[in-house]
Protein backbone atom coordinates (compact mmCIF):
# COMPACT_ATOMS: atom_id res chain seq x y z
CA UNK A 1 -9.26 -6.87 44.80
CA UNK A 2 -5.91 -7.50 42.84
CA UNK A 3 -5.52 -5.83 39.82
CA UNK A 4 -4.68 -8.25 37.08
CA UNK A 5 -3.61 -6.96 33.46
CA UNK A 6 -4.22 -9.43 30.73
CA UNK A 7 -0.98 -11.08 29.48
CA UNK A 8 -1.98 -9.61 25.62
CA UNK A 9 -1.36 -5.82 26.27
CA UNK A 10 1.79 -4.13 25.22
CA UNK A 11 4.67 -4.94 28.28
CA UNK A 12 4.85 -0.88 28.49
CA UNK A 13 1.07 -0.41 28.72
CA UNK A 14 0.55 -3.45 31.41
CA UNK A 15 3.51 -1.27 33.19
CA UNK A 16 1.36 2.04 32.59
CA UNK A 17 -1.73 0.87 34.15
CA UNK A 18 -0.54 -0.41 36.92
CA UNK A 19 0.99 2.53 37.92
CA UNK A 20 -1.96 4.15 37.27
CA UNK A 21 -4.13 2.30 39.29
CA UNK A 22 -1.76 1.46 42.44
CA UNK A 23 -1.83 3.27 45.42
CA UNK A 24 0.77 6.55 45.12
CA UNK A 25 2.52 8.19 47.80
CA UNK A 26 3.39 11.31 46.19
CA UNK A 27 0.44 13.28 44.69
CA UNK A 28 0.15 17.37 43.30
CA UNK A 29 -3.88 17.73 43.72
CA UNK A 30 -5.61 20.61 41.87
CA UNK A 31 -6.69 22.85 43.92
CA UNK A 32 -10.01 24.64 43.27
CA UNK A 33 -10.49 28.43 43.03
CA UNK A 34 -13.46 28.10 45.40
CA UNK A 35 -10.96 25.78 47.91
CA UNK A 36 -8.03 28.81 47.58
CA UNK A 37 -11.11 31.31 48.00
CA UNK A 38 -12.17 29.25 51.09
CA UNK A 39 -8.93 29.11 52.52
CA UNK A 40 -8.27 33.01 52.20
CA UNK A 41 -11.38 33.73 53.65
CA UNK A 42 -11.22 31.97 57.27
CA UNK A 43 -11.19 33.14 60.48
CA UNK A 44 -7.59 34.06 61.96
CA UNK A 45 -7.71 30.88 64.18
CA UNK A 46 -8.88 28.25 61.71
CA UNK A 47 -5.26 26.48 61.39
CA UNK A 48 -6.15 23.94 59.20
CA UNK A 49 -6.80 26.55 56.67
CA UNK A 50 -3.76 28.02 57.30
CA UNK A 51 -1.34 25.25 56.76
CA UNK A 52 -3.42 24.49 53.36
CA UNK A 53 -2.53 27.90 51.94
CA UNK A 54 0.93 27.73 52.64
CA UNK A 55 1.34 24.61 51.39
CA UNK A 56 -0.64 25.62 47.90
CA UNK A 57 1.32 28.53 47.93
CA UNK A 58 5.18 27.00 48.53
CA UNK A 59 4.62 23.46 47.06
CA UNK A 60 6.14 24.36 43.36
CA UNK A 61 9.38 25.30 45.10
CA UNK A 62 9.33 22.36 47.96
CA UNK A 63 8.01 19.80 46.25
CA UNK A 64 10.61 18.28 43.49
CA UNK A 65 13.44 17.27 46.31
CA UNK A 66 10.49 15.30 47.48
CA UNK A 67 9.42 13.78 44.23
CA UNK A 68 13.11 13.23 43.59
CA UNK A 69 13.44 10.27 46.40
CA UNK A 70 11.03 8.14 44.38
CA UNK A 71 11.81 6.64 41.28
CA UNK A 72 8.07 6.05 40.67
CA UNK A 73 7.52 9.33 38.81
CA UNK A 74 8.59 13.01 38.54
CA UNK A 75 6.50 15.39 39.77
CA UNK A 76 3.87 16.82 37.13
CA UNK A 77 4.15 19.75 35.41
CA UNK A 78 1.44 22.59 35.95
CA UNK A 79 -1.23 22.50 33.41
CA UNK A 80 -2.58 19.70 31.29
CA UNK A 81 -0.21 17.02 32.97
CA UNK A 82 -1.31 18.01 36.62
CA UNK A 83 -4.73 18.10 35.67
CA UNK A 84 -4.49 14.30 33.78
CA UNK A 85 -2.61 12.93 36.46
CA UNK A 86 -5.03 14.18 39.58
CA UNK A 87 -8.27 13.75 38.18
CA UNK A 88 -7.96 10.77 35.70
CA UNK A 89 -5.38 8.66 37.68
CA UNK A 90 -5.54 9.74 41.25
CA UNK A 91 -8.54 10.74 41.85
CA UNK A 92 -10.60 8.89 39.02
CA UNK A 93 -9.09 5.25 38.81
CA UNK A 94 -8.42 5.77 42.52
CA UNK A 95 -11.93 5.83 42.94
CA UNK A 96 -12.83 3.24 41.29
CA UNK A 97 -10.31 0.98 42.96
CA UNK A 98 -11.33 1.90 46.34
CA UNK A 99 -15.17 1.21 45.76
CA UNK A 100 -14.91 -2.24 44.43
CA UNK A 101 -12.54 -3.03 46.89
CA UNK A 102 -13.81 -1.13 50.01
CA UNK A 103 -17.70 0.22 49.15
CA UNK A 104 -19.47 -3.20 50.04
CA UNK A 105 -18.15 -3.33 53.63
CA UNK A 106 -18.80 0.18 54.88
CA UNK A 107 -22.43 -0.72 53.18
CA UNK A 108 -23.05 -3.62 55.09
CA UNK A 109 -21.50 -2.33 58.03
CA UNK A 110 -23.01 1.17 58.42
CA UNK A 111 -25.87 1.36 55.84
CA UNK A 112 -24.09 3.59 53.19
CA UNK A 113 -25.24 2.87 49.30
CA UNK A 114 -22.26 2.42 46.77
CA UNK A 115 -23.83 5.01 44.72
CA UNK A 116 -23.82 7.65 47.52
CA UNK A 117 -20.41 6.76 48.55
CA UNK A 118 -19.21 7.57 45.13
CA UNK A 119 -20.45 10.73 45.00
CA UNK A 120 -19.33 11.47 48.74
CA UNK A 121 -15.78 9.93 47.86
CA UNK A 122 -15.38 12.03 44.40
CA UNK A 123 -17.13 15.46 45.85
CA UNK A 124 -14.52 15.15 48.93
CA UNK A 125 -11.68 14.42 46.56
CA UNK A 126 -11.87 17.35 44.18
CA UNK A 127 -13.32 20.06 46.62
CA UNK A 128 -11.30 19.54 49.55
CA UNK A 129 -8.77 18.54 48.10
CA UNK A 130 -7.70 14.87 49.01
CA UNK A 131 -6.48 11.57 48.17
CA UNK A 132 -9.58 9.20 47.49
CA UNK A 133 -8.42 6.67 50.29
CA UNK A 134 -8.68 8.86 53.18
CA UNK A 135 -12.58 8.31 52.91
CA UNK A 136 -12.67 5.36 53.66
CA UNK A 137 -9.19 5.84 56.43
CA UNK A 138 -11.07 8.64 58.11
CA UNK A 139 -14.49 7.33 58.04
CA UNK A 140 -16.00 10.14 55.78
CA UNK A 141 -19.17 7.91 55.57
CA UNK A 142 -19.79 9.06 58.81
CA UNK A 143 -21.83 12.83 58.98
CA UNK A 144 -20.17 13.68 61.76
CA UNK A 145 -16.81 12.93 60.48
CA UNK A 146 -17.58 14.24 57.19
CA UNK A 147 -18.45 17.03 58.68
CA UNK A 148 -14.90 18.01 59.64
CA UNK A 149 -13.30 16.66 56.65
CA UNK A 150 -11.67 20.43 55.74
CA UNK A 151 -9.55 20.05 58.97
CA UNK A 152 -7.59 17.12 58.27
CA UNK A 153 -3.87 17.46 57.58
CA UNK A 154 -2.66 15.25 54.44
CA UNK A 155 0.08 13.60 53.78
CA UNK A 156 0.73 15.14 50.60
CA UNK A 157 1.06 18.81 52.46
CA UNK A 158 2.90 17.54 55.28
CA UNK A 159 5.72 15.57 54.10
CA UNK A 160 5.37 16.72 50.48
CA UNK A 161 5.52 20.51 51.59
CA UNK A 162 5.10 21.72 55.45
CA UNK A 163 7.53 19.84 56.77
CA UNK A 164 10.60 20.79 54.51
CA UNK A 165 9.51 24.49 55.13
CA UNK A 166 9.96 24.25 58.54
CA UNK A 167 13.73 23.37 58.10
CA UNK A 168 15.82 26.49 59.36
CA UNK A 169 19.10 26.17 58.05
CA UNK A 170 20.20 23.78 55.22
CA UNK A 171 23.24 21.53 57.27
CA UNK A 172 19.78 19.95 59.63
CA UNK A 173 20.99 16.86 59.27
CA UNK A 174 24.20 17.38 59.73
CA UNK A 175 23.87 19.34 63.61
CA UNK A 176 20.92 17.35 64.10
CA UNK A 177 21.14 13.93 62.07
CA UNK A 178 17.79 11.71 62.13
CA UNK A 179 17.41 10.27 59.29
CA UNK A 180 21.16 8.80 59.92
CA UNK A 181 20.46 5.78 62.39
CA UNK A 182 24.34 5.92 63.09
CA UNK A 183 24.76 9.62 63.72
CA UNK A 184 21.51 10.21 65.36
CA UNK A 185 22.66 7.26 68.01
CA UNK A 186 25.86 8.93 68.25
CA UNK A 187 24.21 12.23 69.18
CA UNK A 188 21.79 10.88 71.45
CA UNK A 189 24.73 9.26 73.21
CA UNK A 190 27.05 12.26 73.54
CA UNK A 191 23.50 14.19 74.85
CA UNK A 192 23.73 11.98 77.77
CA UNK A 193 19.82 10.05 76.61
CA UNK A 194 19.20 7.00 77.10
CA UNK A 195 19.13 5.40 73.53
CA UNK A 196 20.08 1.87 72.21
CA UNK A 197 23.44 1.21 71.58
CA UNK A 198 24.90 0.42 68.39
CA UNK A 199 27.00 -2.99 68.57
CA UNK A 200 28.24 -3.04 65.26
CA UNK A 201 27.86 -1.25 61.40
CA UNK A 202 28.08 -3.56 59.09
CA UNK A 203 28.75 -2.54 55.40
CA UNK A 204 28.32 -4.38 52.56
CA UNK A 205 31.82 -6.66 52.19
CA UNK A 206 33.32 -5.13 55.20
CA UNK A 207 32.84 -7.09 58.42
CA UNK A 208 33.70 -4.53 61.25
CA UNK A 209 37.26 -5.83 62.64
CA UNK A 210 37.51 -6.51 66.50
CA UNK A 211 34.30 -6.83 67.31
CA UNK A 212 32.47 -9.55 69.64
CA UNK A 213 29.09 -9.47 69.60
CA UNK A 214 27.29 -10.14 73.20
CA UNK A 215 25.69 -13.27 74.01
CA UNK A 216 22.40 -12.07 74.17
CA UNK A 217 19.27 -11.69 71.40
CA UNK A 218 20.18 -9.22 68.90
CA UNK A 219 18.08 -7.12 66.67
CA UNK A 220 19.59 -5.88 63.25
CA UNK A 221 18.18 -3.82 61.07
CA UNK A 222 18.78 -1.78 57.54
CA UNK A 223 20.57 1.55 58.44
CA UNK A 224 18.48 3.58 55.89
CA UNK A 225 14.97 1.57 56.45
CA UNK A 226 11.60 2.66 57.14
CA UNK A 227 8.76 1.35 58.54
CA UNK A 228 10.51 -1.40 60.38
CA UNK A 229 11.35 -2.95 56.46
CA UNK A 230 14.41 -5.50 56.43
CA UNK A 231 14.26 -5.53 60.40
CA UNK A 232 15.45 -9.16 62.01
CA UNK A 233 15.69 -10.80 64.46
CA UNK A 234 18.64 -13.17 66.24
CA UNK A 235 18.06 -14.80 69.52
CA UNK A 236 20.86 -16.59 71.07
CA UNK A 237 21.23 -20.10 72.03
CA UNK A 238 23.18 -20.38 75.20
CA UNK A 239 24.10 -23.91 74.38
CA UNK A 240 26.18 -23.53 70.87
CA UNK A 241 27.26 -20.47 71.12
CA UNK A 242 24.91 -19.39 68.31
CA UNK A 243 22.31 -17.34 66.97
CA UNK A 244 19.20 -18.04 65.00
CA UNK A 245 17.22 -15.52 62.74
CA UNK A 246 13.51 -15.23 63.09
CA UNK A 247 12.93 -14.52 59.55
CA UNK A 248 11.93 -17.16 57.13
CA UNK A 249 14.45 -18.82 54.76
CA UNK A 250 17.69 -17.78 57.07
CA UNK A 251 20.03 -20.40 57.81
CA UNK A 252 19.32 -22.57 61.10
CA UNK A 253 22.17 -20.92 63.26
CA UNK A 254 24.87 -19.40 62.99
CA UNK A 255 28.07 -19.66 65.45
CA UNK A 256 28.69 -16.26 67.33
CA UNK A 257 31.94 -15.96 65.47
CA UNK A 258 30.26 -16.00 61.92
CA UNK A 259 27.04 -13.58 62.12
CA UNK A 260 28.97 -10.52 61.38
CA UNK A 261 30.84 -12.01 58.20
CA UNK A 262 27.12 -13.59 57.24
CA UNK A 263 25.95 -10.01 56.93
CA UNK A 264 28.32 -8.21 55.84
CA UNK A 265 28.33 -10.63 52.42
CA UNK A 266 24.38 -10.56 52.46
CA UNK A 267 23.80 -8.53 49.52
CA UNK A 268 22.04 -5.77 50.88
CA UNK A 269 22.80 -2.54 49.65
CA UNK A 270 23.21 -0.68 52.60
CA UNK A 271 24.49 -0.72 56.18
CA UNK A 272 23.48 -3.08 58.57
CA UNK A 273 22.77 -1.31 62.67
CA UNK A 274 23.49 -4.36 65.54
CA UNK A 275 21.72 -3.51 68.12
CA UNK A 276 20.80 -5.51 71.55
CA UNK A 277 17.09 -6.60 71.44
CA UNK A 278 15.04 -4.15 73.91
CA UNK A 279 13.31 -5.39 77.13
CA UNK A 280 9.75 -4.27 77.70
CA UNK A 281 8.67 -3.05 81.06
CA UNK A 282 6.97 -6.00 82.85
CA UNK A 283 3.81 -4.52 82.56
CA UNK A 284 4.20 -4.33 78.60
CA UNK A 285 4.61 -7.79 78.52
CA UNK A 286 1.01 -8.71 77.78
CA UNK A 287 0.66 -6.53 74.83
CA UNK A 288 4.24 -6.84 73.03
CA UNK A 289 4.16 -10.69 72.53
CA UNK A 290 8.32 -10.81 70.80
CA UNK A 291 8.58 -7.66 69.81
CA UNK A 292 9.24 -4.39 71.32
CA UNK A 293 6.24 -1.88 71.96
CA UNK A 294 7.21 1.90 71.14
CA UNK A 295 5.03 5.39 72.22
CA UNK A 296 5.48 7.20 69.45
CA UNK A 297 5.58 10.89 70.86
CA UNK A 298 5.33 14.36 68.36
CA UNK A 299 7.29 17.48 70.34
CA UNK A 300 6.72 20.57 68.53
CA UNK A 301 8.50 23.94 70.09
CA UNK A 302 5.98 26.00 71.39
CA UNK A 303 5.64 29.74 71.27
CA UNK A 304 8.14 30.19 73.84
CA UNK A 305 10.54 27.71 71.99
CA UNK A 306 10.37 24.88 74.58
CA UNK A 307 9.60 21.11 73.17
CA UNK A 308 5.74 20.49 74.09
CA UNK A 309 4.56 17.25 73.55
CA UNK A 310 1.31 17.82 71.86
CA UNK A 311 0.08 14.37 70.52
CA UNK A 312 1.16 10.60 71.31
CA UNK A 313 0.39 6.79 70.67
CA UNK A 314 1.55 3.13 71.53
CA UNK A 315 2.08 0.53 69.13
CA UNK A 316 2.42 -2.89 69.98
CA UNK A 317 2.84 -6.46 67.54
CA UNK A 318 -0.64 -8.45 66.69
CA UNK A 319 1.46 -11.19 65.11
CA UNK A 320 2.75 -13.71 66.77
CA UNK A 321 6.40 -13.99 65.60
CA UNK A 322 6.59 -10.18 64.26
CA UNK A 323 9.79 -8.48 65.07
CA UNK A 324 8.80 -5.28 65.17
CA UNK A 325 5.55 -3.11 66.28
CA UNK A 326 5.01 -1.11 62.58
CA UNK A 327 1.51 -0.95 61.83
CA UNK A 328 2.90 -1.50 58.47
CA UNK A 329 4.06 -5.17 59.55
CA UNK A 330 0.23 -6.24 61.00
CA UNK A 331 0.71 -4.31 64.57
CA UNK A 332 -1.91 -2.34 66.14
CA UNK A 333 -1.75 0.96 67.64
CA UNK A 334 -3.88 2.88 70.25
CA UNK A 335 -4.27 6.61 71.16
CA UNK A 336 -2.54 7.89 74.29
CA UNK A 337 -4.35 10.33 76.56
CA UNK A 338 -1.16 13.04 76.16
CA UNK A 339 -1.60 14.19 79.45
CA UNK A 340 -2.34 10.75 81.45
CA UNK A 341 -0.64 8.06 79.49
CA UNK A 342 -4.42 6.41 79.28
CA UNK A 343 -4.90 4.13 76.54
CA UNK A 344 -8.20 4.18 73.82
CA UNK A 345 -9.10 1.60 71.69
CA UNK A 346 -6.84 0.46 68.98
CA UNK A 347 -6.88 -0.36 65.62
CA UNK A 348 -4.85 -1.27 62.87
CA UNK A 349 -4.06 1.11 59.29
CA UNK A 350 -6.05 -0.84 56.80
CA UNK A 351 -8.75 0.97 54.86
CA UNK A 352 -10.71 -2.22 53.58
CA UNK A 353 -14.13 -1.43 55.41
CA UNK A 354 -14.80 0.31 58.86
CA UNK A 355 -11.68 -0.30 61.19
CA UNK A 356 -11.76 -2.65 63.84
CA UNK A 357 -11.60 -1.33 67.58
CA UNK A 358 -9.48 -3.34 70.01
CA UNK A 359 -11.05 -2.80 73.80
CA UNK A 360 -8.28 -5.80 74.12
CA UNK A 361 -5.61 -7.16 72.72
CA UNK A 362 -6.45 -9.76 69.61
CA UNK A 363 -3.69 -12.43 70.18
CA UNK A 364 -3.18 -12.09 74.12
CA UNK A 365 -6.53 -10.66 75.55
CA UNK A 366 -4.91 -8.14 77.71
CA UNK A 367 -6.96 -4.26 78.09
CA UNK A 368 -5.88 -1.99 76.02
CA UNK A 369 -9.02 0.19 76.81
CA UNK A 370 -8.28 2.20 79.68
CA UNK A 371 -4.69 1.39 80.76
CA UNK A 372 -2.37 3.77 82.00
CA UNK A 373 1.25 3.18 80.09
CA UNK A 374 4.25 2.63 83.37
CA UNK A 375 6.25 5.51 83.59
CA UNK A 376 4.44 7.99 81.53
CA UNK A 377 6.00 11.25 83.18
CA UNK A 378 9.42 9.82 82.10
CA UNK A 379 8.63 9.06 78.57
CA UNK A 380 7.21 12.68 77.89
CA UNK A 381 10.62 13.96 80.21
CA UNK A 382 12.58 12.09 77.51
CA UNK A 383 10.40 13.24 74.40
CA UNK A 384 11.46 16.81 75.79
CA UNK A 385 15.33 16.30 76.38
CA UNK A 386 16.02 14.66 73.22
CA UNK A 387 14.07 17.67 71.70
CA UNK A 388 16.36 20.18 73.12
CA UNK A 389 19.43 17.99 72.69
CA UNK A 390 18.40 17.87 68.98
CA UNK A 391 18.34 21.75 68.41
CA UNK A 392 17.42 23.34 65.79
CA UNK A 393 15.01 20.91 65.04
CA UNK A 394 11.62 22.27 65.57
CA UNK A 395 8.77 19.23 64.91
CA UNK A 396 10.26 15.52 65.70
CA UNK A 397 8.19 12.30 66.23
CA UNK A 398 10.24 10.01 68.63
CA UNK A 399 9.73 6.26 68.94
CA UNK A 400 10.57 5.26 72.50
CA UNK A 401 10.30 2.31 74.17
CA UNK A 402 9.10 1.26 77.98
CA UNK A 403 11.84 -0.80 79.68
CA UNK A 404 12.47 -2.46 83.37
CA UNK A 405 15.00 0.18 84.04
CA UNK A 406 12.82 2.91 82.45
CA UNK A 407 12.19 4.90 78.69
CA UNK A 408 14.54 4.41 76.08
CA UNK A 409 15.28 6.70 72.59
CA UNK A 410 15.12 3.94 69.70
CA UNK A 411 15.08 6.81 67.31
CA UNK A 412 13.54 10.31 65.59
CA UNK A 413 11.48 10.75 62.57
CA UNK A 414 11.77 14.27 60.95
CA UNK A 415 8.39 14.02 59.39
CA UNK A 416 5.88 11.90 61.05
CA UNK A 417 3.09 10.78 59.36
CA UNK A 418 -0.57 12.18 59.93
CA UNK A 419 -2.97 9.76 58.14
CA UNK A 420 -2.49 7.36 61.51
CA UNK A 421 -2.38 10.04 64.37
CA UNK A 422 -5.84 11.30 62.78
CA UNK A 423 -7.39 8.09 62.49
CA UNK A 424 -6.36 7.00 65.75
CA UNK A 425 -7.33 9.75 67.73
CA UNK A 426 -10.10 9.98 65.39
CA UNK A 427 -9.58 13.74 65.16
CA UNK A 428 -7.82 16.17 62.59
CA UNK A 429 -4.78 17.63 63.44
CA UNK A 430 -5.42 20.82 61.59
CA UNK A 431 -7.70 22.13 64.20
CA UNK A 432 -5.88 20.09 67.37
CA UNK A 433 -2.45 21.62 69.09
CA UNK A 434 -0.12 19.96 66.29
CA UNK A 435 -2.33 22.03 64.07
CA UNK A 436 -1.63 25.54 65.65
CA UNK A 437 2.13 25.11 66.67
CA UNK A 438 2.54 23.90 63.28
CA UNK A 439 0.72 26.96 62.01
CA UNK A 440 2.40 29.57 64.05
CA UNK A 441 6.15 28.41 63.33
CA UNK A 442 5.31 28.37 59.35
CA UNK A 443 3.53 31.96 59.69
CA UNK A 444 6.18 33.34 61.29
CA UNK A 445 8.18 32.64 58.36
CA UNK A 446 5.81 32.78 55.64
CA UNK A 447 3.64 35.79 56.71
CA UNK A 448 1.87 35.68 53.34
CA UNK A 449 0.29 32.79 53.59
CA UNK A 450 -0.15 32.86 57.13
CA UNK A 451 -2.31 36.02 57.21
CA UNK A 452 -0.20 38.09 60.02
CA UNK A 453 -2.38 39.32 63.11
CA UNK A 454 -3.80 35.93 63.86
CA UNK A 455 -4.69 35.21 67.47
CA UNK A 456 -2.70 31.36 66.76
CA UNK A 457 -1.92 30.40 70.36
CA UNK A 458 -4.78 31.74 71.58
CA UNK A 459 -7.05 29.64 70.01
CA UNK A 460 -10.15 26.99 71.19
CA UNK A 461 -9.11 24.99 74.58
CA UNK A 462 -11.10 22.33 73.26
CA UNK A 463 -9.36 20.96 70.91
CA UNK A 464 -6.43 20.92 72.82
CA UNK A 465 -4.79 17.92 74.15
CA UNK A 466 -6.82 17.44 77.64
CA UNK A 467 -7.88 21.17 77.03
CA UNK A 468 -4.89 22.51 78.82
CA UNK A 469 -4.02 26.19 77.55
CA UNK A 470 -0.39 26.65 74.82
CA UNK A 471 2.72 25.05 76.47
CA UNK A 472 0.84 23.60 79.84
CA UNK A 473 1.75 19.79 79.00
CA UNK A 474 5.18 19.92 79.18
CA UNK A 475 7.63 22.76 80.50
CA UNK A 476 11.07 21.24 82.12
C-alpha cells in the first residue's frame, strides 16, 4: 500500500506522518525489564544473549555518531520521547503498515489469521525487542521460526551499536580505509590483492588531466555510495570511438575524449570511481545476465586472531539490463555452503508475503540449487589475505567477484548487514559462528556485559558453519 496524506492537512503535519509511518533505519527500542532479566540470566554459551546485553548496555554512548549520519532524526532522548517514538511510531504505526500491506499474503499462503498475526507481530516487537518488519523478513509466522526469534541479530544492535564497539583504535579508517573506495583500492593494491583498478577520480568540476580512458566497457560509480546507488554503466562502441550509458535519460554516446569532462560537470556531489567493467568466470555467465555477480564473504578473527570466514553468499542480477547485483536494485541472492561453495535456494529482500525460493534462476533458467561456485578455495584464500592485509580490522564483509583469470576484491564493508544473511540462510546469527566470534571479541573488552568465565569458543558444533570446531574453515 502507498501511504497517501490528504492535500488539506497542515504541510508540517503531512511531513510528520509520513515520517512516522515510513520505514526507519535507525531505531532505540525499549527494552523490557523481563528482556534485560532474560538476558542476564542465560547460560554462558547463549551468544545471542550476550551481544543483546552489551548492546543495551553501551548503546547511549555508541549510538549518536550513528544517528548523526542521517538527517532523518536525532536520536531520542531516554524517557517519554523513547517511549513515544518506539511504541507509538515504530512499533505501533509500523504495525499497522505492515499488516495491511503484508498480513493477507502470508494468510493465503500459509494459513495464518490477520488477527493472530497481530498479536504475534506486536508480542515479538515489544518482548524481544524488534523492529515490526522482521516478522514478516524472518518468517515469524512460522512455529519453528518463531521459535528462535530471541537469537536473531538486528540491525539496530549491529550497526547502531556492536559494530562501532568493536573498533580498536580511533584512526581505523585511516590504517585501514573501507569506507574510502579510493584509499581502500589503494591499499588493496600496495597489499599485493587482486582488486579492480581505479581508471580515473573524477570530482565535481575537475576533469582528471592526462588521462585516456581504455577502449573497453567501463563501470562508474559514486565514490561514497551504497548499495550499488548512482552505479552506471558505459559500454564501448568499437566503431565511433564512443561510449554509451545504460541508464535511462543519458545522452546517446559520448566520444572517448568527452566522458570524463561529461562527469566531472554532472552535478553530483561527490567523486566519481572509473573503473573497467568486471568479467565473470564462464561458468557465472548463466546467472549474471550484464552485470557482475559478487560472493559476499564475512571474516571475523578468531580466537587465535587469524581471519576465519564464518558465513558467505552470492548475489547475482534478476533484471535484465541491471548494472549491478544489489538486492536493493531487484537482484537475488543465495546462501553459500561456507565450507563447499554449494549453492541453496535464493530469494530476493522483499517482505511483502512469504519469500519466493529460486531452485533456478527467474530470467535465465540456470540451477542455482545445488551448484558449486568455480574457484571457491580461492575466493575464501582472498577473503583471508585481504583480512590480514587490512589489520586492525577485526569483522569485514568483502564483495568479491568470480573472474576467467580467478577472484577479484571489488571492495570491504565495515558493517555488513544481518537482516539478509539471516533470512538467507534462514538461521540467526546470534547462535551461528558470526554469533560467538562476535561475542568473544566484544567480551573481551566489555567483561561486564559479557559475563567473564564463559565457555564462548567452545560452544554447540551444530550451529557451526558445516559443524566444523572454532577456526577449522580457514587457517592460511
Amino acid at each position: 500500500m502507498r501511504w497517501r496524506v490528504r492535500g488539506w492537512l497542515p504541510g508540517w503535519l503531512r511531513g510528520w506522518l509520513r515520517r512516522a509511518v515510513g520505514r526507519r533505519e535507525r531505531v532505540v527500542p525499549v527494552v523490557p525489564p523481563a528482556g534485560r532479566r532474560r538476558w542476564e540470566r542465560a547460560a554462558p554459551d547463549d551468544w545471542a544473549s550476550r551481544l543483546h546485553l552489551l548492546y543495551l548496555r553501551h548503546r547511549d554512548r555508541v549510538q549518536p555518531a550513528y544517528f548523526a549520519r542521517s538527517g532523518d532524526y536525532r536520536m531520542p532522548r531516554r524517557g517519554l520521547p523513547r517511549v513515544w517514538r518506539w511504541y507509538a511510531l515504530d512499533v505501533g504505526l509500523g504495525s499497522v503498515r505492515l499488516l495491511w500491506r503484508t498480513g493477507r499474503a502470508v494468510r493465503a499462503a500459509v494459513g495464518v489469521p490477520l488477527r493472530r498475526q497481530a498479536w504475534q507481530l506486536w508480542r515479538l516487537s515489544v518482548s524481544l525487542p524488534a523492529r515490526p518488519e522482521h516478522y514478516y523478513t524472518f518468517e515469524w509466522y512460522r512455529p519453528e521460526r518463531r521459535a528462535r526469534a530471541g537469537e536473531y541479530l538486528h540491525r539496530y544492535e549491529t550497526k547502531g551499536g556492536l559494530y562501532a564497539m568493536l573498533a580498536s583504535r580511533p584512526d581505523l579508517e585511516a590504517v585501514a580505509p573501507l569506507t574510502d573506495k579510493v584509499g581502500f583500492a589503494g591499499h588493496a593494491a600496495r597489499a599485493g590483492l587482486p582488486v579492480v583498478p581505479t581508471l580515473a577520480v573524477v570530482r565535481p568540476g575537475q576533469p582528471p588531466a592526462g588521462v585516456r580512458l581504455p577502449g573497453a566497457d567501463l563501470f562508474v560509480k559514486p565514490a561514497g555510495g551504497r548499495g550499488g546507488r548512482g552505479a552506471q554503466k558505459w559500454s564501448y562502441l568499437a566503431g565511433s570511438d564512443s561510449f554509451r550509458a545504460s541508464s535511462a535519460g543519458a545522452p546517446a554516446e559520448l566520444p572517448r575524449t568527452v566522458l570524463l569532462d561529461r562527469l566531472a560537470s554532472a552535478g553530483a556531489a561527490v567523486p566519481w570511481l572509473v573503473q573497467p567493467c568486471l568479467v565473470n568466470h564462464p561458468e557465472l555467465a548463466d546467472l549474471a545476465l550484464d552485470a557482475a555477480a559478487t560472493c559476499r564473504v564475512v571474516t571475523i578473527l578468531d580466537e587465535a586472531g587469524d581471519p576465519e570466514p564464518v558465513v558467505a553468499i552470492f548475489r547475482m542480477p534478476a533484471v535484465p539490463g541491471a548494472v549491478v547485483d544489489n538486492l536493493h536494485r531487484g537482484g537475488i541472492a543465495a546462501p553459500v555452503e561456507i565450507g563447499t561453495g554449494r549453492l541453496g535456494p535464493a530469494t530476493g529482500y522483499a517482505v511483502a508475503g512469504p519469500p519466493t525460493r529460486f531452485a533456478h534462476h527467474p530470467v535465465t533458467g540456470a540451477v542455482i540449487t545445488g551448484r558449486a561456485l568455480p574457484q571457491w578455495s580461492a575466493v575464501l584464500a582472498l577473503a583471508v589475505r585481504a583480512h590480514r592485509a587490512f589489520a586492525p580490522r577485526v569483522l569485514v564483509g568483502w564483495d568479491i567477484s568470480v573472474g576467467p583469470d580467478g577472484p577479484v576484491l571489488v571492495e570491504g564493508n565495515e558493517q555488513p548487514g544481518v537482516d539478509g544473511l539471516q533470512r538467507l540462510h534462514d538461521r540467526p546469527l546470534g547462535s551461528h559462528r558470526f554469533g560467538e566470534l562476535l561475542a568473544w571479541h566484544l567480551a573481551a573488552r566489555f567483561p561486564e556485559g559479557g559475563r567473564d568465565g564463559g565457555r564462548v569458543g567452545a560452544g554447540r558444533d551444530g550451529d557451526r558453519p558445516d559443524g566444523a570446531p572454532p577456526g577449522a574453515i580457514m587457517r592460511r
